[in-house]
C-alpha atoms as a PDB file:
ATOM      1  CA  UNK A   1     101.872 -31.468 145.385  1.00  0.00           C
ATOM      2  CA  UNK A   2     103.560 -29.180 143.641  1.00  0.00           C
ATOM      3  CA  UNK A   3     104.326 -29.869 139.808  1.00  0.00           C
ATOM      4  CA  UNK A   4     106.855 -28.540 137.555  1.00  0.00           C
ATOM      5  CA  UNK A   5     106.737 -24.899 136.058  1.00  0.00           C
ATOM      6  CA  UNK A   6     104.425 -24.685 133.046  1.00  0.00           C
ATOM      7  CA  UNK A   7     105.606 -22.548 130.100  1.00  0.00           C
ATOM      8  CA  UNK A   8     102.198 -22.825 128.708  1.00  0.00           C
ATOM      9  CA  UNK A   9     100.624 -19.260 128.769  1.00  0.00           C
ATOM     10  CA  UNK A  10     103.643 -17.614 129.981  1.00  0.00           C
ATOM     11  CA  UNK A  11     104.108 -14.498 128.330  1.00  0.00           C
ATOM     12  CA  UNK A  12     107.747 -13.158 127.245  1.00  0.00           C
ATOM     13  CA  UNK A  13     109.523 -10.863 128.990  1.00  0.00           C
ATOM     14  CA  UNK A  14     108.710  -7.312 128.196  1.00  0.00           C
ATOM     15  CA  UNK A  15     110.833  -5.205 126.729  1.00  0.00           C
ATOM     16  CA  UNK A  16     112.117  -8.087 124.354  1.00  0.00           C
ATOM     17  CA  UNK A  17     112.140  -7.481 121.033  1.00  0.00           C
ATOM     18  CA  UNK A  18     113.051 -10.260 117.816  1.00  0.00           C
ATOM     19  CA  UNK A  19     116.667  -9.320 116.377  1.00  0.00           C
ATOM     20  CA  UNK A  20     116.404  -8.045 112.925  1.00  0.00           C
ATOM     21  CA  UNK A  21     117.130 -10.950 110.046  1.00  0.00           C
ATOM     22  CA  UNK A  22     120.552  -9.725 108.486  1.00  0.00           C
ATOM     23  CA  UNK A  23     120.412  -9.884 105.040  1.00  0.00           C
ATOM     24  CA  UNK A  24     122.481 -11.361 102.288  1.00  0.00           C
ATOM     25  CA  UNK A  25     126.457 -12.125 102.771  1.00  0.00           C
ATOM     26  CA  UNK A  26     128.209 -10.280 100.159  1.00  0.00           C
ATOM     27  CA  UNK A  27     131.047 -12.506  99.221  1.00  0.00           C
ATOM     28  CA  UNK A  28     134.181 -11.370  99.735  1.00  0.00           C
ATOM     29  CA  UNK A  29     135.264 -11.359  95.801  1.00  0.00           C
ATOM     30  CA  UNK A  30     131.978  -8.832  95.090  1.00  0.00           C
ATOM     31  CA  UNK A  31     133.156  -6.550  97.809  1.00  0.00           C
ATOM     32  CA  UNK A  32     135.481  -4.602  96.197  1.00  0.00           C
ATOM     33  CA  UNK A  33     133.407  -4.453  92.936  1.00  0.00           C
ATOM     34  CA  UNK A  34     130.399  -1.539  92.182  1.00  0.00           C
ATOM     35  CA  UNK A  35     127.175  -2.581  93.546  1.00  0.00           C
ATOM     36  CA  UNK A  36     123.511  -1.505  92.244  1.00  0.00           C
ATOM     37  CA  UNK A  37     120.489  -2.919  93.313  1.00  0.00           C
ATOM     38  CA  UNK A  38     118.304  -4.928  90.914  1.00  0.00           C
ATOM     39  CA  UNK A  39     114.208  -5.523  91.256  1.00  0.00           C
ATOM     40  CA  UNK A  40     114.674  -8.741  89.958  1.00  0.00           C
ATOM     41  CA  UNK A  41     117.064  -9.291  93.101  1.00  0.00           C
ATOM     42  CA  UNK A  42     114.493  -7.366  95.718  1.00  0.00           C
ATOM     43  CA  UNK A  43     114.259  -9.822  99.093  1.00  0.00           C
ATOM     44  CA  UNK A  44     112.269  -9.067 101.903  1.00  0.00           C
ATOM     45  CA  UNK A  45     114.383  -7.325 104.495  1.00  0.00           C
ATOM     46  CA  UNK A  46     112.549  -7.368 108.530  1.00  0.00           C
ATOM     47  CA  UNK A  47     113.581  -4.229 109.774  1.00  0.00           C
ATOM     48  CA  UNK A  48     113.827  -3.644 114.058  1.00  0.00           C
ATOM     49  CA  UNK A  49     110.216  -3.006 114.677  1.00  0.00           C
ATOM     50  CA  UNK A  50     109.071  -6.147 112.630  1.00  0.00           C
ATOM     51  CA  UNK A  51     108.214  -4.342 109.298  1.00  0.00           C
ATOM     52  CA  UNK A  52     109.119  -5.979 106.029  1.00  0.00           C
ATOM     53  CA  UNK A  53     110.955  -3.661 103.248  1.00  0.00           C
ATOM     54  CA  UNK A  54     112.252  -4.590  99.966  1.00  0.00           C
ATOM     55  CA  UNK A  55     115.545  -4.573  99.138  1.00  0.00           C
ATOM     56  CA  UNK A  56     117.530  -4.740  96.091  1.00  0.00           C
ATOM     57  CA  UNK A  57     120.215  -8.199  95.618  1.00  0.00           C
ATOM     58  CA  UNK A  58     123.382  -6.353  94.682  1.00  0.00           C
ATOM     59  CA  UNK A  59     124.429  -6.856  91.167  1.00  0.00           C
ATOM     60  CA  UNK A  60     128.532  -6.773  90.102  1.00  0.00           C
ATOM     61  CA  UNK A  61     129.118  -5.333  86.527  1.00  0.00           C
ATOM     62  CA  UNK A  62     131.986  -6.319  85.019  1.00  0.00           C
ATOM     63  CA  UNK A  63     132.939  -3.068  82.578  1.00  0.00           C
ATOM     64  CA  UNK A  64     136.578  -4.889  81.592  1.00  0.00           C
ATOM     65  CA  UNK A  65     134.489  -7.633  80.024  1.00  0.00           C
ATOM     66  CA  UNK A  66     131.606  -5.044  78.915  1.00  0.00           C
ATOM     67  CA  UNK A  67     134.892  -3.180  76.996  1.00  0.00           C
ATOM     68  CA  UNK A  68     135.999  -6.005  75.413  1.00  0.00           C
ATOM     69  CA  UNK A  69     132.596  -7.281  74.138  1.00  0.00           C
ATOM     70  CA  UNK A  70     132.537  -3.750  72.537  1.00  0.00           C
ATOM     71  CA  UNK A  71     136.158  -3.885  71.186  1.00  0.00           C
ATOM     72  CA  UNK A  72     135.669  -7.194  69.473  1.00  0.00           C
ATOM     73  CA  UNK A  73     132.183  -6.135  68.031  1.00  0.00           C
ATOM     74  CA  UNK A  74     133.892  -2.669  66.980  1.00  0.00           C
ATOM     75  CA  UNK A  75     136.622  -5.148  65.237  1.00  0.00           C
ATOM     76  CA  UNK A  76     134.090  -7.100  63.731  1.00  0.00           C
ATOM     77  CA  UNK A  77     132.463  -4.319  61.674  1.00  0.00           C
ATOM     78  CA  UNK A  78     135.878  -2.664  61.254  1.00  0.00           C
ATOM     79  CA  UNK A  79     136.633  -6.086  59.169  1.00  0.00           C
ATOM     80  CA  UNK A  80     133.371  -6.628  57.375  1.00  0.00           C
ATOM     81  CA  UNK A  81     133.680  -2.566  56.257  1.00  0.00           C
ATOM     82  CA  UNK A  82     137.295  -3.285  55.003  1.00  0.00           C
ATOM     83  CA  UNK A  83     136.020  -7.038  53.272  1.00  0.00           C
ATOM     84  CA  UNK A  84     132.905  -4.852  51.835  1.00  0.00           C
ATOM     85  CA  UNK A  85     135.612  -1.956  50.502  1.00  0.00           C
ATOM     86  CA  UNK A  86     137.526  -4.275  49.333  1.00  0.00           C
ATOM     87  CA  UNK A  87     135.251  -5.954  47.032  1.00  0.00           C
ATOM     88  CA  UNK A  88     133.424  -2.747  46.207  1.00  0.00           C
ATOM     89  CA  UNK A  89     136.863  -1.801  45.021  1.00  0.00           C
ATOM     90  CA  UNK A  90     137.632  -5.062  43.312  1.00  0.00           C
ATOM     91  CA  UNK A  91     134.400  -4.945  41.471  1.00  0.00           C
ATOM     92  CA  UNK A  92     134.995  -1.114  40.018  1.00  0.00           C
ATOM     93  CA  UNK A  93     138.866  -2.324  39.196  1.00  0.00           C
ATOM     94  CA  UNK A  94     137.273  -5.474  37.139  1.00  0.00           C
ATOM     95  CA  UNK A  95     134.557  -3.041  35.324  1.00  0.00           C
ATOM     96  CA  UNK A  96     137.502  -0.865  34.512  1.00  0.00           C
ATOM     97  CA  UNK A  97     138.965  -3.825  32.984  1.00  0.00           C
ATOM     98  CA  UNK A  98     136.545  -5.179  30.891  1.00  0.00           C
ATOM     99  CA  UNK A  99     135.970  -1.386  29.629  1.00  0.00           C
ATOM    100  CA  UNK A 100     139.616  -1.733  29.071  1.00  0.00           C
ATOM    101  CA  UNK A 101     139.407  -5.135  27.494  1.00  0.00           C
ATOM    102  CA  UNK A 102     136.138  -4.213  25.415  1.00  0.00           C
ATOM    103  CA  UNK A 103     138.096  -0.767  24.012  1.00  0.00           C
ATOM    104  CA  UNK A 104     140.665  -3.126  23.112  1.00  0.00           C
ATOM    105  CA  UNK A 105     138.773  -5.780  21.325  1.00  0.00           C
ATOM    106  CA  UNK A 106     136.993  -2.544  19.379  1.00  0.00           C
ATOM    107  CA  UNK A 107     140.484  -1.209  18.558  1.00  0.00           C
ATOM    108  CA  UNK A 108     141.619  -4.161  16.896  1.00  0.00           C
ATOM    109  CA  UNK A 109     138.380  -5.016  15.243  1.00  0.00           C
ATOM    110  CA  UNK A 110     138.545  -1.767  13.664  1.00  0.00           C
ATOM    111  CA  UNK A 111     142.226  -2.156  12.618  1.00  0.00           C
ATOM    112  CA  UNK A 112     141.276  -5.400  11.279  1.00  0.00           C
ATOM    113  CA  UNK A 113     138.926  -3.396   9.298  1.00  0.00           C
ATOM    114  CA  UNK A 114     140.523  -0.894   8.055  1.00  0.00           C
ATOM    115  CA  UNK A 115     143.720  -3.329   7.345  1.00  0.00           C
ATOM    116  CA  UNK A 116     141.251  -5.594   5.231  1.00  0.00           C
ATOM    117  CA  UNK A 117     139.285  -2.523   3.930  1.00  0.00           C
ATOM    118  CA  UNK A 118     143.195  -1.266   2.931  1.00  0.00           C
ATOM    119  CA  UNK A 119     144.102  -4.506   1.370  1.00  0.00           C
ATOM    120  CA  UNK A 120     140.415  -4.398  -0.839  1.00  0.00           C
ATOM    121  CA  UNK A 121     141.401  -0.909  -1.981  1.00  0.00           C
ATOM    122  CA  UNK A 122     145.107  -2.124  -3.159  1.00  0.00           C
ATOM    123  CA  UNK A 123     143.753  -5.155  -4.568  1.00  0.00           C
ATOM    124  CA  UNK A 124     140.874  -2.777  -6.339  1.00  0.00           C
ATOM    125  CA  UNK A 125     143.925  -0.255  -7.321  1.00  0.00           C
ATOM    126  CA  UNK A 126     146.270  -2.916  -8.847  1.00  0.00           C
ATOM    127  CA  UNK A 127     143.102  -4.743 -10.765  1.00  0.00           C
ATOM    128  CA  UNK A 128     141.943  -1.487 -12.402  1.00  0.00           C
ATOM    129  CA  UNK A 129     145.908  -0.646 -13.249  1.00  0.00           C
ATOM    130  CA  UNK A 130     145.637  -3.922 -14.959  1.00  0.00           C
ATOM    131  CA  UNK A 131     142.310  -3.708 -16.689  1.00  0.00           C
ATOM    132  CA  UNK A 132     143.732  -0.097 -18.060  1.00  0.00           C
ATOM    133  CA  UNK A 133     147.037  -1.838 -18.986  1.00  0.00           C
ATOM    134  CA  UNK A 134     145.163  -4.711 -20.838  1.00  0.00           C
ATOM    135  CA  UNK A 135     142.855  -2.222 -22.435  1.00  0.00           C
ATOM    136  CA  UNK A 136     145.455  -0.187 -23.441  1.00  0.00           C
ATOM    137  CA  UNK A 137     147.809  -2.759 -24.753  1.00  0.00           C
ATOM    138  CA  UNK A 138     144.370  -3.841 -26.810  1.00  0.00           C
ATOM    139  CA  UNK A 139     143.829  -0.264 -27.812  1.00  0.00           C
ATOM    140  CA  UNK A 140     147.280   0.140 -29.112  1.00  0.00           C
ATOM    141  CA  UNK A 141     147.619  -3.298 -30.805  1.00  0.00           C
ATOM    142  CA  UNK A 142     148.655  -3.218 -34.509  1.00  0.00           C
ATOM    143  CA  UNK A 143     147.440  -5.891 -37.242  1.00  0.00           C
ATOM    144  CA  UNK A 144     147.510  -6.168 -40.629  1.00  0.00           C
ATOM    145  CA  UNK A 145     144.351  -4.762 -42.634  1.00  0.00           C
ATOM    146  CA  UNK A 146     143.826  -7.892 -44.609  1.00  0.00           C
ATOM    147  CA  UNK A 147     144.450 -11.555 -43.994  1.00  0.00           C
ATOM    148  CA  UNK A 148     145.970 -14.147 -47.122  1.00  0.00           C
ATOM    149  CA  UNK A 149     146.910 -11.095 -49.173  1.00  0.00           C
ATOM    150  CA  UNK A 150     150.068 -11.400 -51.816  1.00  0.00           C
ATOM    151  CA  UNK A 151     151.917  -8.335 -51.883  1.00  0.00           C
ATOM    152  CA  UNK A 152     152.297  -7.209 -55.436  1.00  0.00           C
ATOM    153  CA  UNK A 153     154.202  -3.636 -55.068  1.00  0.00           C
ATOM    154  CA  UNK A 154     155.730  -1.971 -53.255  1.00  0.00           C
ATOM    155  CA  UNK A 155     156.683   1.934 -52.258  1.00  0.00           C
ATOM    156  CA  UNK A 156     158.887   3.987 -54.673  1.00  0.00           C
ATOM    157  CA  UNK A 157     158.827   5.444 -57.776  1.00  0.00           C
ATOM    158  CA  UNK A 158     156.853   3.651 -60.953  1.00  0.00           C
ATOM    159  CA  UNK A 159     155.643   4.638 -64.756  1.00  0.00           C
ATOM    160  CA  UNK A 160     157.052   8.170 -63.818  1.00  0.00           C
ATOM    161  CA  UNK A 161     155.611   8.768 -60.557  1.00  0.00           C
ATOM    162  CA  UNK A 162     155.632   8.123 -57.264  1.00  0.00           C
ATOM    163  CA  UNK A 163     153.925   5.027 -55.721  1.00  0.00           C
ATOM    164  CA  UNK A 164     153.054   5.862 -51.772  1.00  0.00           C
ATOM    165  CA  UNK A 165     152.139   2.456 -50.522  1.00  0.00           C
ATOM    166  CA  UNK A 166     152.155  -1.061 -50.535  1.00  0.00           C
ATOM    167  CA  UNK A 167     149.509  -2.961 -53.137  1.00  0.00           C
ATOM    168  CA  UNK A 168     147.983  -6.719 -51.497  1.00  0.00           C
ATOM    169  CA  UNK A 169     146.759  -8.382 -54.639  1.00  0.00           C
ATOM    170  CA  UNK A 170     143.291 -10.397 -52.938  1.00  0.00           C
ATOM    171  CA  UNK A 171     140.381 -11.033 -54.482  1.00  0.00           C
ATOM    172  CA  UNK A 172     137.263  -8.675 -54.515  1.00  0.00           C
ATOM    173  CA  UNK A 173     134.568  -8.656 -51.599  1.00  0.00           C
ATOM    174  CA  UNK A 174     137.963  -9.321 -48.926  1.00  0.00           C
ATOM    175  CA  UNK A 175     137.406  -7.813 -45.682  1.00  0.00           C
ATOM    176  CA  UNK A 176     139.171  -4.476 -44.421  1.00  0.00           C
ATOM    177  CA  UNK A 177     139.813  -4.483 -40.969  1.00  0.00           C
ATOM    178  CA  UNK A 178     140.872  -1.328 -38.523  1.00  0.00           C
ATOM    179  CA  UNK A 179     144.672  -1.403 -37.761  1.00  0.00           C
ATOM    180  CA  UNK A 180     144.231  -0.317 -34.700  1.00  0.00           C
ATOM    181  CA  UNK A 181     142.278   2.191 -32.625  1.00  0.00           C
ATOM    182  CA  UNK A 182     141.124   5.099 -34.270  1.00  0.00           C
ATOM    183  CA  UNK A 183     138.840   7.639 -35.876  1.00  0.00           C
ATOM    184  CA  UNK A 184     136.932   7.555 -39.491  1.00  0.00           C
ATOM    185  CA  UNK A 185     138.294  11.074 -41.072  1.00  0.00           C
ATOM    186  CA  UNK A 186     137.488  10.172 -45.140  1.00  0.00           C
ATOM    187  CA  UNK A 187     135.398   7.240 -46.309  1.00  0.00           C
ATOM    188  CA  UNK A 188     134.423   8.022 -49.876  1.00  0.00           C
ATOM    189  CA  UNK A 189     135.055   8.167 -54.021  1.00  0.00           C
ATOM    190  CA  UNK A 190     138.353  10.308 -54.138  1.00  0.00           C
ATOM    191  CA  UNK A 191     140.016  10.281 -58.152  1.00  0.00           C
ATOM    192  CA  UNK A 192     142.378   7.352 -58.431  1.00  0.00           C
ATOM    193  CA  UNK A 193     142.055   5.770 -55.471  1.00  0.00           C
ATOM    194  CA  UNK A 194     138.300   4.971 -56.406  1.00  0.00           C
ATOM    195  CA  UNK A 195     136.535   3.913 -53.195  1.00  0.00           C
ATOM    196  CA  UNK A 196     138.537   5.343 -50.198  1.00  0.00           C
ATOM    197  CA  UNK A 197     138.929   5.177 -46.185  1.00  0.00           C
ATOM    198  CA  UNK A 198     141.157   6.963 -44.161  1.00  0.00           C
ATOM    199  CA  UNK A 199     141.697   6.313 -40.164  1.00  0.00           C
ATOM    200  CA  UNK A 200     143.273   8.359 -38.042  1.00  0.00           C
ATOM    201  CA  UNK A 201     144.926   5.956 -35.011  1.00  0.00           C
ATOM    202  CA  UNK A 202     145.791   6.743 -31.480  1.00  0.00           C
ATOM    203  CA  UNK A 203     148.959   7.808 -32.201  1.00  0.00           C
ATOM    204  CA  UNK A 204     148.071  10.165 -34.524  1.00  0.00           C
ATOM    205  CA  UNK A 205     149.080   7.656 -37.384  1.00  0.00           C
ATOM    206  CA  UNK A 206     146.683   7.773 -40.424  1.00  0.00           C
ATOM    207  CA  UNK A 207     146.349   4.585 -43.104  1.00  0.00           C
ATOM    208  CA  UNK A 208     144.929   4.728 -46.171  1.00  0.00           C
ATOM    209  CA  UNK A 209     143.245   1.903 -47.932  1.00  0.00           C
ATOM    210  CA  UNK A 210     142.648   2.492 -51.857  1.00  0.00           C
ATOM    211  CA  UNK A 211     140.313   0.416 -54.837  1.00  0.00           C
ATOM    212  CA  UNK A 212     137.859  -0.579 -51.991  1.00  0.00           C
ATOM    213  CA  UNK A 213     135.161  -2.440 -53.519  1.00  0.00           C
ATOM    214  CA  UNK A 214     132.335  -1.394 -50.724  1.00  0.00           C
ATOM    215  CA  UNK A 215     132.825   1.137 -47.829  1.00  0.00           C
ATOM    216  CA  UNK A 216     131.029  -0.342 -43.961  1.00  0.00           C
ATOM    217  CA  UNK A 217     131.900   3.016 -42.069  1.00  0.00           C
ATOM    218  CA  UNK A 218     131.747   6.751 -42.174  1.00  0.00           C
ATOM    219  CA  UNK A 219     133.207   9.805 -40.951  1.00  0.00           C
ATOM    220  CA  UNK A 220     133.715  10.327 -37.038  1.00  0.00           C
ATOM    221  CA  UNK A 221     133.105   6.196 -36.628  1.00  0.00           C
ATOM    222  CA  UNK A 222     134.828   5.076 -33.682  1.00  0.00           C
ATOM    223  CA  UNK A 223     136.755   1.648 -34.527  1.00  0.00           C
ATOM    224  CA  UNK A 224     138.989  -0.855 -32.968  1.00  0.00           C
ATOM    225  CA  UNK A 225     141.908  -3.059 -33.594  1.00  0.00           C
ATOM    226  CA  UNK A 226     140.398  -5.776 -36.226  1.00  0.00           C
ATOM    227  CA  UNK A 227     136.803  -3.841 -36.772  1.00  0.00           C
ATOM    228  CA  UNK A 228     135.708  -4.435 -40.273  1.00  0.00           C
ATOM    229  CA  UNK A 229     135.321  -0.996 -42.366  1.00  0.00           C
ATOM    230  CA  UNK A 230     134.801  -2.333 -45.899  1.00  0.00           C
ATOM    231  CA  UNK A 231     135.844  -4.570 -48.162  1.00  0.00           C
ATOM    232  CA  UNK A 232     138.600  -4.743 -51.070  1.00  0.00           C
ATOM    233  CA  UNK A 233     138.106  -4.437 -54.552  1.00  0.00           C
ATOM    234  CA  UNK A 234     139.234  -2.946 -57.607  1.00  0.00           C
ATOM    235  CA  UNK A 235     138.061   0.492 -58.292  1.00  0.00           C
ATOM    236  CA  UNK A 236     139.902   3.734 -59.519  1.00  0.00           C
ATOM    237  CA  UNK A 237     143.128   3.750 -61.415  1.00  0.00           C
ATOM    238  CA  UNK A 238     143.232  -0.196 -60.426  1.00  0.00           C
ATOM    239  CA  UNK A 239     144.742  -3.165 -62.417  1.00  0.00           C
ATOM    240  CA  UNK A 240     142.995  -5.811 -60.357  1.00  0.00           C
ATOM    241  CA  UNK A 241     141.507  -6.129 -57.586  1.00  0.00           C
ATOM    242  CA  UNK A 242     143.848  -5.595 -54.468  1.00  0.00           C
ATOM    243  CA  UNK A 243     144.449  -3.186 -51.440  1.00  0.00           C
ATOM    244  CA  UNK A 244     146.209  -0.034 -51.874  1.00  0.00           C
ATOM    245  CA  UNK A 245     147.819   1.015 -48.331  1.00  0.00           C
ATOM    246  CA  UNK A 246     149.483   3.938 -47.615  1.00  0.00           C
ATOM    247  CA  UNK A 247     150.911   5.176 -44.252  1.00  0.00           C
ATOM    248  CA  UNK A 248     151.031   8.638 -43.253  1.00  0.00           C
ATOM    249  CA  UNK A 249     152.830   9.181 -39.546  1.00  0.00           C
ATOM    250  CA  UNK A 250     150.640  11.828 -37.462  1.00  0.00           C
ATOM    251  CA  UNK A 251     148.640  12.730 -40.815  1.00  0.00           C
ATOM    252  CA  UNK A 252     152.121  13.755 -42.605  1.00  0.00           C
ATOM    253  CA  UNK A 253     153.527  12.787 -45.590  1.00  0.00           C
ATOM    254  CA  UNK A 254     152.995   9.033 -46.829  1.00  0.00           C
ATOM    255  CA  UNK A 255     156.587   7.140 -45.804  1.00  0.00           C
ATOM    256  CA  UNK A 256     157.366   3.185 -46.985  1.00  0.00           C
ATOM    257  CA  UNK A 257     155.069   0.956 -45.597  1.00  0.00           C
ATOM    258  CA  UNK A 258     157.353  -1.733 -44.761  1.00  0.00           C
ATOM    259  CA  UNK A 259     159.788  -0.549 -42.548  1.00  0.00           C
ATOM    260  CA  UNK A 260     156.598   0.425 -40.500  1.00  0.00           C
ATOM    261  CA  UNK A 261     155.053  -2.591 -40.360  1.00  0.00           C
ATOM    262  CA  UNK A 262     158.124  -4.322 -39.466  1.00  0.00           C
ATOM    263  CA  UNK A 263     158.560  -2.473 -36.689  1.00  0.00           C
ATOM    264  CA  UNK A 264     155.269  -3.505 -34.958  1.00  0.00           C
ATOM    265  CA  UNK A 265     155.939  -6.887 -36.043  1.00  0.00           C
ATOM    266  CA  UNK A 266     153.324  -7.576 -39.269  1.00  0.00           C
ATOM    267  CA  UNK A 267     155.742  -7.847 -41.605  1.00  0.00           C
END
């Protein structure tokens, strides 16, 4: 009986060989593109005689993007450069400022300085032109030599001679004061006039008081308007006890008394 052909243990047909596996479709958007082979891509590639090789995937690189990436990175540090100039240069323009500002605020401090140190001097200037004004008006203040006095004679001609003052009848031990101020040139016993001061002012005017009872100064005293320099009394070619005053204008000749006194407003 015969049976059906058996396949089992047949051998193939010599001379036949497996086809070679094909390897990966490239699709057709890659074709056109640059290709370069990548290990991470590597398959296994059976060549004609059965051998396995490896072979690389192909990769596409896309420069256009790769260009752009760079651009916009490029851009990016182009900015933050400009943003960092910018400040830097906003920070030196507001140090120049408050330099500016600070000069400024020194400037005027110092003006107000000098203004208030001006105004100190002016006000220093104007108080010592007033303190010499008030001392001078004191230093070249007139008063009568003696106070509740009775005048008794007066300047002119009398018993044959001539009478060179004014006489204040008082009573003895009445103080002599300065007329103004002045200079001690005499204070002494001198004939008639018994006990006798003379003072030489500041204007060169010299008084003469006569029939003193006691002298308080002597020569090259300093006094001032009012000082006490003795007292009156009734010595010399007296009658009673009163002041003798004579006036003699810059140490000159003895003139009336009166007119004089009226002038300066003490009689």
């Amino acid at each position: 009986m015969s049976s059906s052909p058996s396949y089992q243990g047949r051998h193939r047909a010599p001379g036949r060989h497996r086809a070679p596996r094909r390897g990966p479709r490239i699709p057709a958007g890659l074709r056109g593109g640059f290709i370069l082979p990548t290990c991470a891509a590597a398959a296994l590639v059976v060549t004609t005689t059965g051998a396995t090789v490896a072979e690389s995937s192909p990769v596409h690189l896309d420069l256009a993007g790769t260009t752009a990436k760079t651009r916009a990175q490029s851009a990016a540090l182009a900015e933050f450069d400009r943003v960092e100039t910018t400040q830097q240069r906003e920070l030196q323009v507001t140090a120049a400022e408050t330099r500016v500002i600070e000069a400024q605020r020194i400037a005027r401090s110092a003006e107000r300085k000098a203004v208030a140190k001006k105004k100190a001097a002016k006000a220093a200037a104007a108080a010592a032109v007033a303190k010499a004004e008030a001392e001078r008006k004191n230093r070249e203040k007139w008063q009568l030599p003696i106070k509740g006095a009775t005048f008794t004679s007066g300047y002119g001609w009398r018993w044959g001679r001539m009478h060179q003052g004014n006489d204040f009848g008082t009573p003895v031990g009445t103080p002599l004061h300065s007329m103004s101020t002045g200079t001690i040139v005499f204070a002494g016993v001198e004939g008639g006039y018994g006990n006798k001061v003379e003072i030489e002012y500041w204007d060169g005017t010299v008084s003469v008081y006569g029939h003193m009872d006691s002298i308080g100064v002597q020569v090259g005293d300093k006094v001032a308007p009012g000082d006490i320099v003795g007292t009156s009394g009734n010595t010399g070619h007296s009658t009673g006890p009163h002041l003798h005053l004579e006036i003699h204008p810059n140490g000159g000749a003895a003139i009336d008394p009166a007119p004089w006194l009226e002038d300066r407003n003490l009689q």
